[in-house]
Protein backbone atom coordinates (compact mmCIF):
# COMPACT_ATOMS: atom_id res chain seq x y z
CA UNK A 1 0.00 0.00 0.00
CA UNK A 2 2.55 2.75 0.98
CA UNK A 3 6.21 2.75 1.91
CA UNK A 4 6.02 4.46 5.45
CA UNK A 5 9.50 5.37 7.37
CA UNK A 6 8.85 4.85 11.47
CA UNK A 7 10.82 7.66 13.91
CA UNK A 8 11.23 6.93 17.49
CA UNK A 9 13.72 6.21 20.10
CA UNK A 10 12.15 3.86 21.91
CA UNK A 11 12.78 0.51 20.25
CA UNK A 12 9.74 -1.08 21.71
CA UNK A 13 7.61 1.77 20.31
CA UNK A 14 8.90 0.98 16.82
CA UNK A 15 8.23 -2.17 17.00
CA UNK A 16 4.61 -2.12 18.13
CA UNK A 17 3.95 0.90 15.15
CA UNK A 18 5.77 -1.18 12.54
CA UNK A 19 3.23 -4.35 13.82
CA UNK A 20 -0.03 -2.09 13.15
CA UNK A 21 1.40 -0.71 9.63
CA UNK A 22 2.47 -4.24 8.15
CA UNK A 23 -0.78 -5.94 9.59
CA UNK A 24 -2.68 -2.82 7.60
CA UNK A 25 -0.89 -3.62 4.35
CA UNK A 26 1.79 -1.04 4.52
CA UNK A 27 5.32 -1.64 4.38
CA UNK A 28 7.79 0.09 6.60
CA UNK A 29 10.84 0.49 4.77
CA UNK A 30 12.96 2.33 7.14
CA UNK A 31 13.31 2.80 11.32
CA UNK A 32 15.21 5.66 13.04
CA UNK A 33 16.01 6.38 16.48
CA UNK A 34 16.16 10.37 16.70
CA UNK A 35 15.49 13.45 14.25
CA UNK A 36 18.64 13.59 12.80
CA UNK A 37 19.14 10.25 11.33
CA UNK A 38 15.01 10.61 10.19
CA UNK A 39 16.57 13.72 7.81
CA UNK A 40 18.83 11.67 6.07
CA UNK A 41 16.79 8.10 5.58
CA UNK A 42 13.66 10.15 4.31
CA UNK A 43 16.15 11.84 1.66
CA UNK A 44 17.48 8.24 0.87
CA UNK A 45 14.51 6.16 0.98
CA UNK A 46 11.77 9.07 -0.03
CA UNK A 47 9.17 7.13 2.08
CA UNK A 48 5.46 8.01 1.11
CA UNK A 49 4.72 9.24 4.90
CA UNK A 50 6.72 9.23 7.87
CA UNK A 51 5.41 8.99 12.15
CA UNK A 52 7.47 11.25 14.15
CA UNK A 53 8.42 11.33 17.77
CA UNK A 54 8.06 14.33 19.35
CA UNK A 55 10.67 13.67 22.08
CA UNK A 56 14.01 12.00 21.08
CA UNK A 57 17.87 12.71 21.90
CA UNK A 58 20.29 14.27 19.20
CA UNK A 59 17.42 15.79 17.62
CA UNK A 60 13.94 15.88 18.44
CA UNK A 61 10.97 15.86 16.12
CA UNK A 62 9.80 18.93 15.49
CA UNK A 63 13.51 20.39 14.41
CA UNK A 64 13.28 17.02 12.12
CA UNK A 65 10.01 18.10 10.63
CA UNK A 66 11.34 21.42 9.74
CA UNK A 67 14.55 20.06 8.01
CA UNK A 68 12.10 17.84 5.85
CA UNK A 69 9.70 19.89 4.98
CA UNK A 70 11.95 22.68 4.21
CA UNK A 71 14.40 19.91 1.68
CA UNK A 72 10.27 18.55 0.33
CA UNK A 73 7.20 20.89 1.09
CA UNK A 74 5.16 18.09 0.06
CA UNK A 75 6.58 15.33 2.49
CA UNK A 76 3.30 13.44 4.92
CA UNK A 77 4.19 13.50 8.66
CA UNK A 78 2.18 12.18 10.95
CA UNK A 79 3.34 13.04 15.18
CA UNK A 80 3.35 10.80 17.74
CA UNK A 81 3.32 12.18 21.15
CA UNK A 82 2.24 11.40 24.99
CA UNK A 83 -0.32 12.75 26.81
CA UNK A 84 0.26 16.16 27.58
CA UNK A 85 2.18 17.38 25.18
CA UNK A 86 -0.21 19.27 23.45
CA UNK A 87 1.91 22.37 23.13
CA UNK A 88 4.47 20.42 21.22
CA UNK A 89 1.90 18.97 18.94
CA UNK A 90 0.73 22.32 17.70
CA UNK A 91 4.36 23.83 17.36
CA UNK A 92 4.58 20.29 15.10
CA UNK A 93 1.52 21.09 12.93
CA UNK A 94 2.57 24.82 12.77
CA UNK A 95 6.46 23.41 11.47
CA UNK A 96 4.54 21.07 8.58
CA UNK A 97 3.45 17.78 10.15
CA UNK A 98 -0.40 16.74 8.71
CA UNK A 99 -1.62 15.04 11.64
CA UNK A 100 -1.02 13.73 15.27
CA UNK A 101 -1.49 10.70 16.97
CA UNK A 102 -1.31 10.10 21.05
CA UNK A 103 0.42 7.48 21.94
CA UNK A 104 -0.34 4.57 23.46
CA UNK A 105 -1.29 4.12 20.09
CA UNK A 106 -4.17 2.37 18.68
CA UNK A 107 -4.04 0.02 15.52
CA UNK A 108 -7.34 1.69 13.89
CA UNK A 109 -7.10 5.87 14.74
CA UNK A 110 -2.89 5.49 12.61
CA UNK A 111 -4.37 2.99 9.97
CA UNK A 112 -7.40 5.59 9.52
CA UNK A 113 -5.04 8.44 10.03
CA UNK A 114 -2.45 7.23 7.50
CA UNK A 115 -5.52 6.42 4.74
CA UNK A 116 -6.67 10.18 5.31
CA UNK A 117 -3.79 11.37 4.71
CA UNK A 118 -2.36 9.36 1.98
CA UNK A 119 -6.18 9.66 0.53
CA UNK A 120 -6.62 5.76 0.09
């Protein structure tokens, strides 16, 4: 279905996002832990949407969405963040991302999400 490139440090939280997307038909074709390494696999791999931590070491999300959108104005982010970090979320919208999703996450609101935004 779409080629979708997962951002977070937590391991465990990439691997329960990367079990959602393949069991919804996508395929995740790239994994990295912080903003900065996000820049340069979305440049290599040109992924069809990306889900971006907010909070991550080296360099956090929202710098990350800026770099990207500023290389491809038309690149589909979608935010991940916890619970109360609503602030964050909006400076994230307001820097390019399309959408945000709380975590925990739920299978069905990023598989809904991800067709809304990828208009399939």
């Amino acid at each position: 279905m779409s080629n979708i490139l997962i951002v977070d440090d937590a391991n465990f939280m990439r691997m329960m996002l990367k079990d959602i997307l393949v069991k919804g038909g996508h395929t995740v074709v790239g994994e990295a832990e912080n903003g900065k390494v996000a820049i340069e696999k979305y440049k290599s791999l040109k992924p069809d949407l990306i889900t971006m931590d907010i909070t991550m070491p080296v360099m956090e999300g929202i710098e990350a969405v800026k770099h990207i959108i500023e290389a491809d104005p038309k690149a589909k982010i979608i935010m991940c963040s916890a619970m109360g970090q609503q602030g964050m979320v909006i400076q994230a919208i307001e820097a390019g991302a399309l959408e945000f999703i709380i975590k925990p996450f739920h299978g069905e609101r990023i598989l809904t999400s991800i067709s809304k935004i990828l208009g399939v």
